[in-house]
Protein backbone atom coordinates (compact mmCIF):
# COMPACT_ATOMS: atom_id res chain seq x y z
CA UNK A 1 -77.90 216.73 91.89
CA UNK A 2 -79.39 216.82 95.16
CA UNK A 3 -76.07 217.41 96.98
CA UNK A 4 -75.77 220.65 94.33
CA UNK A 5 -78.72 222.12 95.40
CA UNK A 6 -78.42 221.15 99.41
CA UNK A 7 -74.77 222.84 99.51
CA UNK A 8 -75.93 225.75 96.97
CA UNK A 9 -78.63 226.93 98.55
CA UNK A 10 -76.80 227.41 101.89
CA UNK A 11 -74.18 229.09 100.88
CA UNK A 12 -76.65 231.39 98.67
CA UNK A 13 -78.37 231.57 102.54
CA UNK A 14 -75.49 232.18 104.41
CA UNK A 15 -73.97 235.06 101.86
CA UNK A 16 -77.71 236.68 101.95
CA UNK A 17 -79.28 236.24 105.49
CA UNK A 18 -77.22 239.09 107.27
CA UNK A 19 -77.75 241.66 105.00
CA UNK A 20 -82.01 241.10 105.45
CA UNK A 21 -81.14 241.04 109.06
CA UNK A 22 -79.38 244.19 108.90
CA UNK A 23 -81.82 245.48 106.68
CA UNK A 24 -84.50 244.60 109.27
CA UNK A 25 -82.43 245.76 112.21
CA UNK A 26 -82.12 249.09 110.50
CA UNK A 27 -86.02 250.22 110.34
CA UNK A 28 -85.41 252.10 113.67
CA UNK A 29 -82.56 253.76 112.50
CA UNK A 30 -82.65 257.73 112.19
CA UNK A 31 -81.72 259.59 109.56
CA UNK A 32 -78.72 262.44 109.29
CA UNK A 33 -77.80 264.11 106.67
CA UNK A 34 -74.13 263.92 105.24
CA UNK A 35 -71.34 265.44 102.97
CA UNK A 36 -69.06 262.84 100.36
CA UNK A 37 -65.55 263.36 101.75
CA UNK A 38 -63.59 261.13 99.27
CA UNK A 39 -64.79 259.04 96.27
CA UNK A 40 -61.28 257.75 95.13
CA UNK A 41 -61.41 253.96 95.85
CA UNK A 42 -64.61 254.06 97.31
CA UNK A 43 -67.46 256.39 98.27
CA UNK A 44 -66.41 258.12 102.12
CA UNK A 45 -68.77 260.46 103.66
CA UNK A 46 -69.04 262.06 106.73
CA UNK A 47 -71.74 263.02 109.36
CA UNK A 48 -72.43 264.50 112.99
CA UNK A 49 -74.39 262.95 115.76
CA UNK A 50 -74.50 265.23 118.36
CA UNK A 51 -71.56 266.45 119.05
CA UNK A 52 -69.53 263.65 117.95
CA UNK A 53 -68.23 263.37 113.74
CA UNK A 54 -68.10 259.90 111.61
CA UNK A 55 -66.89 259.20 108.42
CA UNK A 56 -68.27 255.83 107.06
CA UNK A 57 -68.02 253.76 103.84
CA UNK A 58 -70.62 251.79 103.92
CA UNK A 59 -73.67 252.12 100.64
CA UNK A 60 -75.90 249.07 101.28
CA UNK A 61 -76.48 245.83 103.50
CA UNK A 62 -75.39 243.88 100.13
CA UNK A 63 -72.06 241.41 100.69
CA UNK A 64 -69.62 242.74 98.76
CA UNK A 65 -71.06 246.48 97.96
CA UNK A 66 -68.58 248.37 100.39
CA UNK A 67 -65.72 249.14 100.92
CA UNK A 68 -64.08 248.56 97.51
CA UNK A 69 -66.96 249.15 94.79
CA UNK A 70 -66.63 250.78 91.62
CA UNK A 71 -70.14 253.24 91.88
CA UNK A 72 -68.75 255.91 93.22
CA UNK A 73 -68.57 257.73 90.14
CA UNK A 74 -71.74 258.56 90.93
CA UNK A 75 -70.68 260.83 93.93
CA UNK A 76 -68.84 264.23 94.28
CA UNK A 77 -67.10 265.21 97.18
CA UNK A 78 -69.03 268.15 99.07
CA UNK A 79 -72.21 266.36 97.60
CA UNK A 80 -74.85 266.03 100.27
CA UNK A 81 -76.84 263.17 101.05
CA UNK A 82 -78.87 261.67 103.55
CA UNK A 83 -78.00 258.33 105.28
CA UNK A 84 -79.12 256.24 107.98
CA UNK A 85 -77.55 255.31 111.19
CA UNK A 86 -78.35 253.03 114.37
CA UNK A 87 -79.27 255.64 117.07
CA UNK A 88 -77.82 253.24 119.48
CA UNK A 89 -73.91 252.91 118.07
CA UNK A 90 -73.80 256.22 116.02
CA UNK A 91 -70.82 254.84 114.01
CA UNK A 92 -72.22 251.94 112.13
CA UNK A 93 -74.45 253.53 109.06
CA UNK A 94 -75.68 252.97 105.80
CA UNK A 95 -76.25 255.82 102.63
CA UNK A 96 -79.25 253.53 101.33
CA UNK A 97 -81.03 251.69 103.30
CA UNK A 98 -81.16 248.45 101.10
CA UNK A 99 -80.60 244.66 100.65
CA UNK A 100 -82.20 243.51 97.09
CA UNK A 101 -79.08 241.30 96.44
CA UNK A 102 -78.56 239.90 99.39
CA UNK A 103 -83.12 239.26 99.23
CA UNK A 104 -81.98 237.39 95.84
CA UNK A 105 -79.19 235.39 97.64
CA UNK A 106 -82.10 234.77 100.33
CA UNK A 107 -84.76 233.40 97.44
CA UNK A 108 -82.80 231.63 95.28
CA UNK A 109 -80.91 229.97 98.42
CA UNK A 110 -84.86 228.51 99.37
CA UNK A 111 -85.92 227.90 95.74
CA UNK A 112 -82.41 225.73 96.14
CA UNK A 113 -83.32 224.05 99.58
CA UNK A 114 -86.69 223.68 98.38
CA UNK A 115 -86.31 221.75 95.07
CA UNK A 116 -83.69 219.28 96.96
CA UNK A 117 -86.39 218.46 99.65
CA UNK A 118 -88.84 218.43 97.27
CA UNK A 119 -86.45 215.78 94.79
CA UNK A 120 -86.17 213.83 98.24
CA UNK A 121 -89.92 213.36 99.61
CA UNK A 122 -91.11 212.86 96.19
CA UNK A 123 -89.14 209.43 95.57
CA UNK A 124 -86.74 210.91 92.68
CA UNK A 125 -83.19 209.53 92.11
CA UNK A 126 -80.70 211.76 93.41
């Protein structure tokens, strides 16, 4: 059982850690404001930095959320919105800035890790 938990809990920490990274990363990020270009197989939307125009896909620091998720029935195109972007490479950006699955994948990966050390320094059969 111990094994379970030990290989569990890092892969639950290894799917969640770069999302709170980028999450964390991302609180110097400025904010734009941006149009929905497409919302056929995913949500696209565009925005201007300066002189220079980016269209981007990307919804949330979550694995799996972008490019090929099935909420964007809950954009229009022309619909405006305001997103976030890294001032210092304009083209990487997010519409929310969020992690709270990847945060889960985080905590349960440690409640994981935990109860296998804990199993181990405690003198229980594995």
């Amino acid at each position: 059982m111990i094994t379970v938990w030990i290989v569990s809990g890092a892969f639950l920490l290894l799917r969640g850690v770069p999302g709170v990274l980028a999450l964390w990363r991302s609180r110097s990020w400025n904010e734009a404001e941006c149009e929905v270009v497409d919302v056929r197989r995913s949500v696209s939307y565009s925005y201007q930095v300066g002189a220079d125009e980016f269209i981007c896909r990307r919804r949330t620091f979550d694995p799996g959320a972008s490019p090929n998720d099935t909420g964007s029935r809950e954009f229009v195109v022309g619909q405006v919105l305001w997103l976030w972007y890294d001032p210092q490479n304009p083209r990487t950006s997010v519409l929310r800035r969020s992690a709270s699955v990847s945060m889960l994948l985080v905590a349960l990966g440690l409640t994981s890790l935990t109860l296998a050390i804990s199993t181990l320094f405690s003198g229980g059969t594995p």
